[in-house]
PDB file of N, CA and C in Angstrom:
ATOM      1  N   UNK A   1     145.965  40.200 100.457  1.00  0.00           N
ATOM      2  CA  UNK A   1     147.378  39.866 100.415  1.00  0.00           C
ATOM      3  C   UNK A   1     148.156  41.064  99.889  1.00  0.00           C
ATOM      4  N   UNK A   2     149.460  41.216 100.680  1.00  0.00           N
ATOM      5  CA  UNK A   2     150.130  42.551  99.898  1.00  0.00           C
ATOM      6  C   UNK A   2     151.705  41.846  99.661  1.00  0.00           C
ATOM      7  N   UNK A   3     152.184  42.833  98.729  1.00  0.00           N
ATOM      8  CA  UNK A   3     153.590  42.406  98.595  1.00  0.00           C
ATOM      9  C   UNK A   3     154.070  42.323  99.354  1.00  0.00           C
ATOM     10  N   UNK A   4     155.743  41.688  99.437  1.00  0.00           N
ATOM     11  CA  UNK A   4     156.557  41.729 100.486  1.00  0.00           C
ATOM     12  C   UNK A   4     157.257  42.641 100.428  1.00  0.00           C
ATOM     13  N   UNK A   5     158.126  42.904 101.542  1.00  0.00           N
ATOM     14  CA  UNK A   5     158.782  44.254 100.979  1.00  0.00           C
ATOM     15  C   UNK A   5     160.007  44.042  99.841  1.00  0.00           C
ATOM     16  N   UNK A   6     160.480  42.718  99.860  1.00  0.00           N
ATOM     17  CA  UNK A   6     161.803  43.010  98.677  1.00  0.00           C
ATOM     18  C   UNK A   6     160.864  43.267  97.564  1.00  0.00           C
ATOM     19  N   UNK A   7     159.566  43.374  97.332  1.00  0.00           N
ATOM     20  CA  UNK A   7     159.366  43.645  95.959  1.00  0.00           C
ATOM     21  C   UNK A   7     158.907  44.996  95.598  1.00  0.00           C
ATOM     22  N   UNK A   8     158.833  45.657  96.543  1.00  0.00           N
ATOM     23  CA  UNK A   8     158.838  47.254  96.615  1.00  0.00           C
ATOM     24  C   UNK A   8     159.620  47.718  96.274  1.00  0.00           C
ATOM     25  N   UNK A   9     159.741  49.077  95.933  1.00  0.00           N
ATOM     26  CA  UNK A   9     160.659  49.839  95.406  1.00  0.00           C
ATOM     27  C   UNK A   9     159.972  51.457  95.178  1.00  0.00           C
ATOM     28  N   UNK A  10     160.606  52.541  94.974  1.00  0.00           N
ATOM     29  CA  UNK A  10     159.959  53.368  94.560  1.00  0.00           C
ATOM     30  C   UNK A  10     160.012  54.176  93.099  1.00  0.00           C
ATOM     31  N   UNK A  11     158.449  54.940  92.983  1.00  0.00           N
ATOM     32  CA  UNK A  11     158.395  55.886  91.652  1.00  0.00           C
ATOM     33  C   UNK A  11     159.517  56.880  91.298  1.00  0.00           C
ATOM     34  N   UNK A  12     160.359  56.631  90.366  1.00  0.00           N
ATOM     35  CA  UNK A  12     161.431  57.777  90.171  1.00  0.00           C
ATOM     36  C   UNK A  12     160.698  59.326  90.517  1.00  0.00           C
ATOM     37  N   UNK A  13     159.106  59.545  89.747  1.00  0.00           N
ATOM     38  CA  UNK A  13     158.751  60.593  89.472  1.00  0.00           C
ATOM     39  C   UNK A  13     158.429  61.326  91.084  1.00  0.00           C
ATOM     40  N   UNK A  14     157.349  60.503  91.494  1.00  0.00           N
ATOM     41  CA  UNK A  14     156.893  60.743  92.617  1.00  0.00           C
ATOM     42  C   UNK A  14     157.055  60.024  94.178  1.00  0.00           C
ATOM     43  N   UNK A  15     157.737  58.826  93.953  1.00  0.00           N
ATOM     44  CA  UNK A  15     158.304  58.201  94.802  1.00  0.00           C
ATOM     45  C   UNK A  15     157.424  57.329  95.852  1.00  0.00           C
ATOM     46  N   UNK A  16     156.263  57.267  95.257  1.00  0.00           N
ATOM     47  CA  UNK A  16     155.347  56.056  95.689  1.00  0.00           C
ATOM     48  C   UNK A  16     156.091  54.657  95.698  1.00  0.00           C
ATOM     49  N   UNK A  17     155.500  54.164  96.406  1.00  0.00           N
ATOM     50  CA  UNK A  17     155.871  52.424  96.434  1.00  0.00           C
ATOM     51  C   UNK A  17     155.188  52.126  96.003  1.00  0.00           C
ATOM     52  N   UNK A  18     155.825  51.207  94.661  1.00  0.00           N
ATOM     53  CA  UNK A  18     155.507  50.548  93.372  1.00  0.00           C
ATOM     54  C   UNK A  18     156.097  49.186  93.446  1.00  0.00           C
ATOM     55  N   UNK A  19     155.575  47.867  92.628  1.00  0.00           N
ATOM     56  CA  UNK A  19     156.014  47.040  92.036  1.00  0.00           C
ATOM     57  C   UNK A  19     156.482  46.709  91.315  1.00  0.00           C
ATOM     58  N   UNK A  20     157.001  45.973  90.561  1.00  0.00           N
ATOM     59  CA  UNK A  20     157.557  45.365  89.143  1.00  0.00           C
ATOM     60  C   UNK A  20     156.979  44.542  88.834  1.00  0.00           C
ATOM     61  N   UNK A  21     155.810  44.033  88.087  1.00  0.00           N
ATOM     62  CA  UNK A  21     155.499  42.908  87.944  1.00  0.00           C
ATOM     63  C   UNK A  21     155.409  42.336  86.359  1.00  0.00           C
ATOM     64  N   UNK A  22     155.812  41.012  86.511  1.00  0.00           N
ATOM     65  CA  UNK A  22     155.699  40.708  84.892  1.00  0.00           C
ATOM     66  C   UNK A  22     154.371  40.609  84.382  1.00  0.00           C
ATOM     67  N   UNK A  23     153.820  41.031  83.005  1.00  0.00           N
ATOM     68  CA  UNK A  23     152.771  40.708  82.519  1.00  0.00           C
ATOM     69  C   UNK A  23     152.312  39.079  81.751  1.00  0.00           C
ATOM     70  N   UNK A  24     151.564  38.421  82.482  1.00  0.00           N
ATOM     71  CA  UNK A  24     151.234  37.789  81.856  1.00  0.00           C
ATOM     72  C   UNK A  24     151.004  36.960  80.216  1.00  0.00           C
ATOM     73  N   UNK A  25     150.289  38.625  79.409  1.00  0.00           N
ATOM     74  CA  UNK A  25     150.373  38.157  78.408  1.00  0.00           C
ATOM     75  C   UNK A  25     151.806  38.232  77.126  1.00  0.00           C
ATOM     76  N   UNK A  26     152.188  39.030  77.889  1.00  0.00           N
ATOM     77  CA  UNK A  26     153.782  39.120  76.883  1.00  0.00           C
ATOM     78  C   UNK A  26     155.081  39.424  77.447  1.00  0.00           C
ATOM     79  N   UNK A  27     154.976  39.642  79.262  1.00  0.00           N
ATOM     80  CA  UNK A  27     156.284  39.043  79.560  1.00  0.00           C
ATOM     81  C   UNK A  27     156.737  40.558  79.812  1.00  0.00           C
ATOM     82  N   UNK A  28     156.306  41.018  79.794  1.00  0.00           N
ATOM     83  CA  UNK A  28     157.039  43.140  79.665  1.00  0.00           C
ATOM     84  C   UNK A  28     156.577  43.487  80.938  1.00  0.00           C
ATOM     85  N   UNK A  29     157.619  44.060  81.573  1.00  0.00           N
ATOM     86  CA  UNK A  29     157.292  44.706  83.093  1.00  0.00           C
ATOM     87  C   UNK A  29     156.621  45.761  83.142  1.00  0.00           C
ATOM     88  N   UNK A  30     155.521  46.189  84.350  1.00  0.00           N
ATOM     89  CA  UNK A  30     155.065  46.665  84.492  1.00  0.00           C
ATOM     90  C   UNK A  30     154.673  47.346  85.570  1.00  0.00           C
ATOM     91  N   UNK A  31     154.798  48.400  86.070  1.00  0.00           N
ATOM     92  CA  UNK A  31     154.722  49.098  87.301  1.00  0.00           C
ATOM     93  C   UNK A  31     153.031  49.096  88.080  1.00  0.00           C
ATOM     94  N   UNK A  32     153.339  48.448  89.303  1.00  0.00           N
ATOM     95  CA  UNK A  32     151.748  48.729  89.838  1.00  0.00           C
ATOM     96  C   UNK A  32     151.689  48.983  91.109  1.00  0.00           C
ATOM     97  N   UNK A  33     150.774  49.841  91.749  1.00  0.00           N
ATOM     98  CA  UNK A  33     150.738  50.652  92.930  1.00  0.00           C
ATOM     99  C   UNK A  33     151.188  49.283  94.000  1.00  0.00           C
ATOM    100  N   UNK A  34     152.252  49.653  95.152  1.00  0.00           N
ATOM    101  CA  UNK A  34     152.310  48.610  96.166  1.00  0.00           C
ATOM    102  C   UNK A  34     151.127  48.267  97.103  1.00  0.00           C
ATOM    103  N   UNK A  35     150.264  49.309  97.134  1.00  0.00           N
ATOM    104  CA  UNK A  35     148.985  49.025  98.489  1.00  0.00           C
ATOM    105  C   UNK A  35     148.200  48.719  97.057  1.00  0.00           C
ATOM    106  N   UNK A  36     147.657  46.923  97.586  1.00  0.00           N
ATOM    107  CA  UNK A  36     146.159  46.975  96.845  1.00  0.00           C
ATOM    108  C   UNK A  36     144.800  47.805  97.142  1.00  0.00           C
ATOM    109  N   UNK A  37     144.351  47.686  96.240  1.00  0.00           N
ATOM    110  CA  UNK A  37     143.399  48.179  96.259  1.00  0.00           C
ATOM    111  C   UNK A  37     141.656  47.779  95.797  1.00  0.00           C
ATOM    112  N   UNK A  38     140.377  47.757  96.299  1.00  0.00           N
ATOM    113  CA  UNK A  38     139.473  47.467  95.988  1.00  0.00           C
ATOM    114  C   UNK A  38     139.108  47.869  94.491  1.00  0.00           C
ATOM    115  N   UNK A  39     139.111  48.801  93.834  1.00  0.00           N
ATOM    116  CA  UNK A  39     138.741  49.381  92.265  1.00  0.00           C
ATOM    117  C   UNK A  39     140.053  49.181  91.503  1.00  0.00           C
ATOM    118  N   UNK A  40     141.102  48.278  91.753  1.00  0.00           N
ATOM    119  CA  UNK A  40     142.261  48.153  90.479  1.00  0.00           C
ATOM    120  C   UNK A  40     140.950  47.076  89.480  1.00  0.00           C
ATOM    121  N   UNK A  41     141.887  47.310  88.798  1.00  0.00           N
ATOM    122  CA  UNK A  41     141.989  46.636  87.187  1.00  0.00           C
ATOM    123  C   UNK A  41     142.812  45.668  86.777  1.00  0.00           C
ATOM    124  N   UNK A  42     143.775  45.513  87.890  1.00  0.00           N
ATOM    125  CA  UNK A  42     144.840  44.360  87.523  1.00  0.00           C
ATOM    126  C   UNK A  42     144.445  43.177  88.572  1.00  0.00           C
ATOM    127  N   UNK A  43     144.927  41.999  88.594  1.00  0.00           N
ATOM    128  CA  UNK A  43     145.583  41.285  89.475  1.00  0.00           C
ATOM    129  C   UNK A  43     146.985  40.485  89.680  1.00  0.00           C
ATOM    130  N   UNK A  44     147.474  40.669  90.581  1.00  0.00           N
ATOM    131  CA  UNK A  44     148.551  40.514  91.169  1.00  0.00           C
ATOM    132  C   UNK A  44     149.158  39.520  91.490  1.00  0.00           C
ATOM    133  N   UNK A  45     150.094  38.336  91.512  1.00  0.00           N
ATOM    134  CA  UNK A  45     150.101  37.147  92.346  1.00  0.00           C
ATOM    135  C   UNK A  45     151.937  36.803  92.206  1.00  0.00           C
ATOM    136  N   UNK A  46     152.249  36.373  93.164  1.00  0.00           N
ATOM    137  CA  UNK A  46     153.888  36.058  93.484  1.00  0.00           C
ATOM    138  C   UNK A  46     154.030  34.553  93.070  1.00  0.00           C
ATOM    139  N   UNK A  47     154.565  34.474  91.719  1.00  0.00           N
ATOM    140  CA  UNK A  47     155.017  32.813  91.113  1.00  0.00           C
ATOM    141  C   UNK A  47     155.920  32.262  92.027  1.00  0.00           C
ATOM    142  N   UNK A  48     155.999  31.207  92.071  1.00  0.00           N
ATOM    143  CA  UNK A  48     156.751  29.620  92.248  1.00  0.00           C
ATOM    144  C   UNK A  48     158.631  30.400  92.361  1.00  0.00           C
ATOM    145  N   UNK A  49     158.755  31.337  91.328  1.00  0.00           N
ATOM    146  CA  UNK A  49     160.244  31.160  90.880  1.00  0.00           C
ATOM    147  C   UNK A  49     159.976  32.717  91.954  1.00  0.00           C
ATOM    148  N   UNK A  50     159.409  33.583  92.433  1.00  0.00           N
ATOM    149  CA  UNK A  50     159.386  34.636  93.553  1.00  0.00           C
ATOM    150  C   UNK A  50     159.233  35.566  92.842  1.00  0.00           C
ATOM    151  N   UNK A  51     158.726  35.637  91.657  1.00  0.00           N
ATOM    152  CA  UNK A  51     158.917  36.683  90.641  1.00  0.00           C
ATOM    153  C   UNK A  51     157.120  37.629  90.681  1.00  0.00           C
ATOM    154  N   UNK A  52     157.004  38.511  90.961  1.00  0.00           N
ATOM    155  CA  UNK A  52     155.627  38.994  90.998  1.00  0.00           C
ATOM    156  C   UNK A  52     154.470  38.752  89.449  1.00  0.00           C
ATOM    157  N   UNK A  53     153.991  38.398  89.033  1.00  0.00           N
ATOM    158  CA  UNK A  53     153.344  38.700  87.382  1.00  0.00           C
ATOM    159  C   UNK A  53     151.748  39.107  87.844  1.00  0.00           C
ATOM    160  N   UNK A  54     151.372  39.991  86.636  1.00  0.00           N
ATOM    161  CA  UNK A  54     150.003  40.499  86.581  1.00  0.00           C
ATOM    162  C   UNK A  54     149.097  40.352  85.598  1.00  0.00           C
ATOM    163  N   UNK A  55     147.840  40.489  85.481  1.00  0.00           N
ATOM    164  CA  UNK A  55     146.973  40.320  84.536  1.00  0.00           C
ATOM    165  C   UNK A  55     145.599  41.144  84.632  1.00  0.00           C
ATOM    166  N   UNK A  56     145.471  41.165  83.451  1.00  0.00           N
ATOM    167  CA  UNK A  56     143.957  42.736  83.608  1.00  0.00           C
ATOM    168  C   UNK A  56     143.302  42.007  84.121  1.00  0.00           C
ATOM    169  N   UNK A  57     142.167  42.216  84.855  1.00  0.00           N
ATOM    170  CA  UNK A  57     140.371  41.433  84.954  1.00  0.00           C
ATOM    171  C   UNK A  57     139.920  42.169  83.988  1.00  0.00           C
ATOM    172  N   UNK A  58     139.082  41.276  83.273  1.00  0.00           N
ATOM    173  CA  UNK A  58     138.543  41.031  82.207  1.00  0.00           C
ATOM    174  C   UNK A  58     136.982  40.733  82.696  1.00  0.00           C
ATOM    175  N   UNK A  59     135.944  40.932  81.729  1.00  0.00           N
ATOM    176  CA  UNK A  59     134.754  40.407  81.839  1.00  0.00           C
ATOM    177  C   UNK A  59     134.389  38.589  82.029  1.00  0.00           C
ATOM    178  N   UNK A  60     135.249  38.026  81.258  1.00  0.00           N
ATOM    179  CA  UNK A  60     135.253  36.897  81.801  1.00  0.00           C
ATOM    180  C   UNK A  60     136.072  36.429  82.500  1.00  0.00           C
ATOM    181  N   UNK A  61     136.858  37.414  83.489  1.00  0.00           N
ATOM    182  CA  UNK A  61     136.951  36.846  84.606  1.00  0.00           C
ATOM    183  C   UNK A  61     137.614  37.808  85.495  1.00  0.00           C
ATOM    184  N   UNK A  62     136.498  38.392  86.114  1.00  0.00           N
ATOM    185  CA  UNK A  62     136.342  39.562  86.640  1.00  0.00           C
ATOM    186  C   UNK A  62     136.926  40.030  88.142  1.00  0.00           C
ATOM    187  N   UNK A  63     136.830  38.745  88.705  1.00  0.00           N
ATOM    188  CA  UNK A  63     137.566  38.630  89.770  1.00  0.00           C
ATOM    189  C   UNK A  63     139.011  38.246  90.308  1.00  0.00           C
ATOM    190  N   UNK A  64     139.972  38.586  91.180  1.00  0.00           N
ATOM    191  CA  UNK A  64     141.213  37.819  91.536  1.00  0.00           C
ATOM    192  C   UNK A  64     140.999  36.423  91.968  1.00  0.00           C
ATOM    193  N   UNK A  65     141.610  36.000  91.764  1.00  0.00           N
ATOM    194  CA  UNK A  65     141.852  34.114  92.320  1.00  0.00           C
ATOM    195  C   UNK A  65     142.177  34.377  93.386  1.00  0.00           C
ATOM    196  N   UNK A  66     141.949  33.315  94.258  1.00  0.00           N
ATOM    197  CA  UNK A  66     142.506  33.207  95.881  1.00  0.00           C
ATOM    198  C   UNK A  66     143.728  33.947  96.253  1.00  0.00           C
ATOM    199  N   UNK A  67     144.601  33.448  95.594  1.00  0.00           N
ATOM    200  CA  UNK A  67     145.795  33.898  95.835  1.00  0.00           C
ATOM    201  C   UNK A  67     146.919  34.940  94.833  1.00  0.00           C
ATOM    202  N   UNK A  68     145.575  36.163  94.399  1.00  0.00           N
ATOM    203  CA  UNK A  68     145.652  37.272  93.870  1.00  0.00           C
ATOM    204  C   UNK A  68     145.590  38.292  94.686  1.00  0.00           C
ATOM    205  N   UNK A  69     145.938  39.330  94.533  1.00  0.00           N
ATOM    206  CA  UNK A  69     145.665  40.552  95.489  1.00  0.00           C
ATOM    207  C   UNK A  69     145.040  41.461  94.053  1.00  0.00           C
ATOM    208  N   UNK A  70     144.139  42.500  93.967  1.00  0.00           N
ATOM    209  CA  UNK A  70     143.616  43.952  93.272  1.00  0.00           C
ATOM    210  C   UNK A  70     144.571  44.838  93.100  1.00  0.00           C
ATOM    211  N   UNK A  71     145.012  45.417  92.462  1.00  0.00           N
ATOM    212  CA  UNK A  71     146.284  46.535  92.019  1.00  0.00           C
ATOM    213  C   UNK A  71     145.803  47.576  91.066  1.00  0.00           C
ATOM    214  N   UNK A  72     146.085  48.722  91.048  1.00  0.00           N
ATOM    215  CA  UNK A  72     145.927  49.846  89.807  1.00  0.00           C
ATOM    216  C   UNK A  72     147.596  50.121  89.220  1.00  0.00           C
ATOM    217  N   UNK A  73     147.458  49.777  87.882  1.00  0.00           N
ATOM    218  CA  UNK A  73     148.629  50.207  87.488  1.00  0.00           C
ATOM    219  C   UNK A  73     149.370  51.327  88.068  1.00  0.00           C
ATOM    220  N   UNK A  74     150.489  51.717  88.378  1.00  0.00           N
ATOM    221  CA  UNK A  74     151.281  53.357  88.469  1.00  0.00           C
ATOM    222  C   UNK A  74     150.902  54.020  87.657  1.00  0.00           C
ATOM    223  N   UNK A  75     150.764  53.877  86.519  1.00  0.00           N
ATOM    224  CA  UNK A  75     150.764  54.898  85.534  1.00  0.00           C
ATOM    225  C   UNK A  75     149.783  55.880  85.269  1.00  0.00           C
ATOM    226  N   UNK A  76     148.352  54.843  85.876  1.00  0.00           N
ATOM    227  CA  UNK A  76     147.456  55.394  85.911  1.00  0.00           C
ATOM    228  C   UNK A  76     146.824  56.714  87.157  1.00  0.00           C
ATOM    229  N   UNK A  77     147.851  55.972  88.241  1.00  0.00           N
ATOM    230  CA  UNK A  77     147.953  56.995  89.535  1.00  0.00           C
ATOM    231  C   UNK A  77     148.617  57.982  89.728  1.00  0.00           C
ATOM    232  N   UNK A  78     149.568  57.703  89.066  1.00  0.00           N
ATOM    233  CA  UNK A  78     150.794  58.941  89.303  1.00  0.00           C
ATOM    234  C   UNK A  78     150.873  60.411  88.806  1.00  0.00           C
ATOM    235  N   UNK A  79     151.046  61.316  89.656  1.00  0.00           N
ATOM    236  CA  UNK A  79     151.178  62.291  89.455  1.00  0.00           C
ATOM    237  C   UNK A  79     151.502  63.098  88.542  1.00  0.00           C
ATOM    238  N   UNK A  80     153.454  62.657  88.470  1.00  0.00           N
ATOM    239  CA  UNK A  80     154.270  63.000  87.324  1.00  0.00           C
ATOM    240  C   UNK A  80     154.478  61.817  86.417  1.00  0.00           C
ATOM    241  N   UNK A  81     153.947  61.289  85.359  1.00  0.00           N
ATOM    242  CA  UNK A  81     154.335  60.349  84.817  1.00  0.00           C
ATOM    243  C   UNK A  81     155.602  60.611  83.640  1.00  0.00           C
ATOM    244  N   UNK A  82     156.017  59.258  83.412  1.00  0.00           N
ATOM    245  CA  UNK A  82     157.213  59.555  82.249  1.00  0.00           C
ATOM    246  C   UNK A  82     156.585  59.667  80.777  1.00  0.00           C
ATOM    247  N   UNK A  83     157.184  60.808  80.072  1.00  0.00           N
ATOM    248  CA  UNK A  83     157.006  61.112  78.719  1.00  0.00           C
ATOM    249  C   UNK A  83     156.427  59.299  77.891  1.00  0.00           C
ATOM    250  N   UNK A  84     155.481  59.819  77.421  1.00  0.00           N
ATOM    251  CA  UNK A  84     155.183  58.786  76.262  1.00  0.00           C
ATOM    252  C   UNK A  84     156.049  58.268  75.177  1.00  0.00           C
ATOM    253  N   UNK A  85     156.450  57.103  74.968  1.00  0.00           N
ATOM    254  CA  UNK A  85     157.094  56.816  73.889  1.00  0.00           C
ATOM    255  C   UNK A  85     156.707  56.142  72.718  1.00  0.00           C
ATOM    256  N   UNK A  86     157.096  57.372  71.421  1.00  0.00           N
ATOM    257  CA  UNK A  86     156.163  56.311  70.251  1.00  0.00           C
ATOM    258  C   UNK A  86     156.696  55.343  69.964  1.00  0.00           C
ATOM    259  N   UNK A  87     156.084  54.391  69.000  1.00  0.00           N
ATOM    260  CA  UNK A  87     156.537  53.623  68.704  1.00  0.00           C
ATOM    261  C   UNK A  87     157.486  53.641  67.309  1.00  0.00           C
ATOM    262  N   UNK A  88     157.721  54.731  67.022  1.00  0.00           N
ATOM    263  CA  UNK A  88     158.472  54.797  65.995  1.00  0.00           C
ATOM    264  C   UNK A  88     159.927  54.707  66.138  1.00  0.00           C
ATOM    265  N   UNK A  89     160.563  54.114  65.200  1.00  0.00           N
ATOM    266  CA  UNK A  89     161.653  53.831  65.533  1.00  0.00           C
ATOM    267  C   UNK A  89     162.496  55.300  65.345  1.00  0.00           C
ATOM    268  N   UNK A  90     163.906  55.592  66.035  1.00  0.00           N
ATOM    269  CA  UNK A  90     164.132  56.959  65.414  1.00  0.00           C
ATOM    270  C   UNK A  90     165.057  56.922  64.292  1.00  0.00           C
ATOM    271  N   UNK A  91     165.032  57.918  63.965  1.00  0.00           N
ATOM    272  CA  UNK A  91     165.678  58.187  62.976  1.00  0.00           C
ATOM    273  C   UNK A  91     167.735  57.936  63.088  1.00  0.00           C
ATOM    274  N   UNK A  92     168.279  57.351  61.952  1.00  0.00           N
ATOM    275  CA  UNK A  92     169.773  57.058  61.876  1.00  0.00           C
ATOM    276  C   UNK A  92     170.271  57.921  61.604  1.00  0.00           C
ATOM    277  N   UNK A  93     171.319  58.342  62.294  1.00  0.00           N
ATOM    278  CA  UNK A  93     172.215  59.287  61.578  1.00  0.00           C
ATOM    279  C   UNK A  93     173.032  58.931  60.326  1.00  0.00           C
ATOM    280  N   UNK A  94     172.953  59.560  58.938  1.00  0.00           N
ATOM    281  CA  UNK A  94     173.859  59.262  57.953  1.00  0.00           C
ATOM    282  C   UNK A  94     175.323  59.257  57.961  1.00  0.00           C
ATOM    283  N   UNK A  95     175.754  58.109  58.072  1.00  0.00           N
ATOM    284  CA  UNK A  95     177.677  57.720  58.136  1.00  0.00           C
ATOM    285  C   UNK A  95     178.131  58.053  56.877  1.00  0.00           C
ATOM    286  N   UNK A  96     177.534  58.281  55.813  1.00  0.00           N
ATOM    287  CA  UNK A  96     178.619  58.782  54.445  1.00  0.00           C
ATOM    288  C   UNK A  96     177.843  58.308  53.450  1.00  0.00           C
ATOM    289  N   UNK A  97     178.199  58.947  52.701  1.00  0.00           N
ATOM    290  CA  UNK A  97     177.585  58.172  51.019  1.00  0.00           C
ATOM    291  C   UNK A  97     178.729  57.013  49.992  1.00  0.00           C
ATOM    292  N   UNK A  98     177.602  56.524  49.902  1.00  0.00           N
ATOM    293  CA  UNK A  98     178.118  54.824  48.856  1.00  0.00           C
ATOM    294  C   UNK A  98     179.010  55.734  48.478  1.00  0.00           C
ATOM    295  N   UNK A  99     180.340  55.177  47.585  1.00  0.00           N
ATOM    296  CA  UNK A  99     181.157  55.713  47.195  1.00  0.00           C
ATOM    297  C   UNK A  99     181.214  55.178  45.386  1.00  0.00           C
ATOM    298  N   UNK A 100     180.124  54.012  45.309  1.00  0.00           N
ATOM    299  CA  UNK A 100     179.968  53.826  43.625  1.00  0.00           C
ATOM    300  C   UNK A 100     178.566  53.130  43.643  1.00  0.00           C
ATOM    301  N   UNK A 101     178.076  53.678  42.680  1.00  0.00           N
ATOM    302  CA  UNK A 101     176.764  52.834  42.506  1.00  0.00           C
ATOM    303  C   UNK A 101     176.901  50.920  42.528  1.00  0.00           C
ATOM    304  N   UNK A 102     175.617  50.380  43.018  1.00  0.00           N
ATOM    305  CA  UNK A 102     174.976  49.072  43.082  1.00  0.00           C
ATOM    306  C   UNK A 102     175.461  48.925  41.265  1.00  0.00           C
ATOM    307  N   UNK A 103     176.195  47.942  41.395  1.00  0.00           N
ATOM    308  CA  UNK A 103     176.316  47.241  39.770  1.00  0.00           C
ATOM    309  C   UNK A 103     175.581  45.534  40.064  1.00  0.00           C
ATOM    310  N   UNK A 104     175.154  45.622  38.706  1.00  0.00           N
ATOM    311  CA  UNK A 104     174.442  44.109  39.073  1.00  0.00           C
ATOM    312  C   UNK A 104     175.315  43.292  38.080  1.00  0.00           C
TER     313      UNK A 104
END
């Protein structure tokens, strides 16, 4: 099974046709190659509401369901990928200093 085309789109970097799909376990989108593939790591499947969502295979349960397709993340394929982002929050710029000390 492959996507349809409204759910294609392409890689800013390299301009592959990619997906959007929601993740399963927490809901955060995630980019995955549009042609399945036999050696992905994900699986793939188009919900009820038309929305694409994905999920790793796992050892216990290693295979796609019927109505899964095989996928490799983008990120892992792509050429030019986008800069890593830590998780640190950044830094605030200072707006001014208190103008009198904390009195209790």
């Amino acid at each position: 099974m492959k996507p349809s085309r409204d759910h294609i789109t392409h890689c800013k970097g390299c301009r592959a046709p990619i997906c959007w799909a929601l993740t399963t376990a927490n809901g955060r989108r995630q980019p995955v190659d549009a042609e399945p593939t036999g050696e992905g790591n994900l699986a793939v499947t188009q919900g009820a509401d038309g929305l694409l969502y994905v999920r790793s295979l796992t050892k216990a349960h290693p295979e796609p369901r019927p109505s899964e397709w095989r996928a490799m993340p983008h990120h892992a394929t792509c050429p030019s990928p986008p800069p890593r982002r830590s998780g640190a929050p950044t830094p605030r710029a200072v707006q001014g200093v208190r103008p009198v000390p904390w009195q209790r």
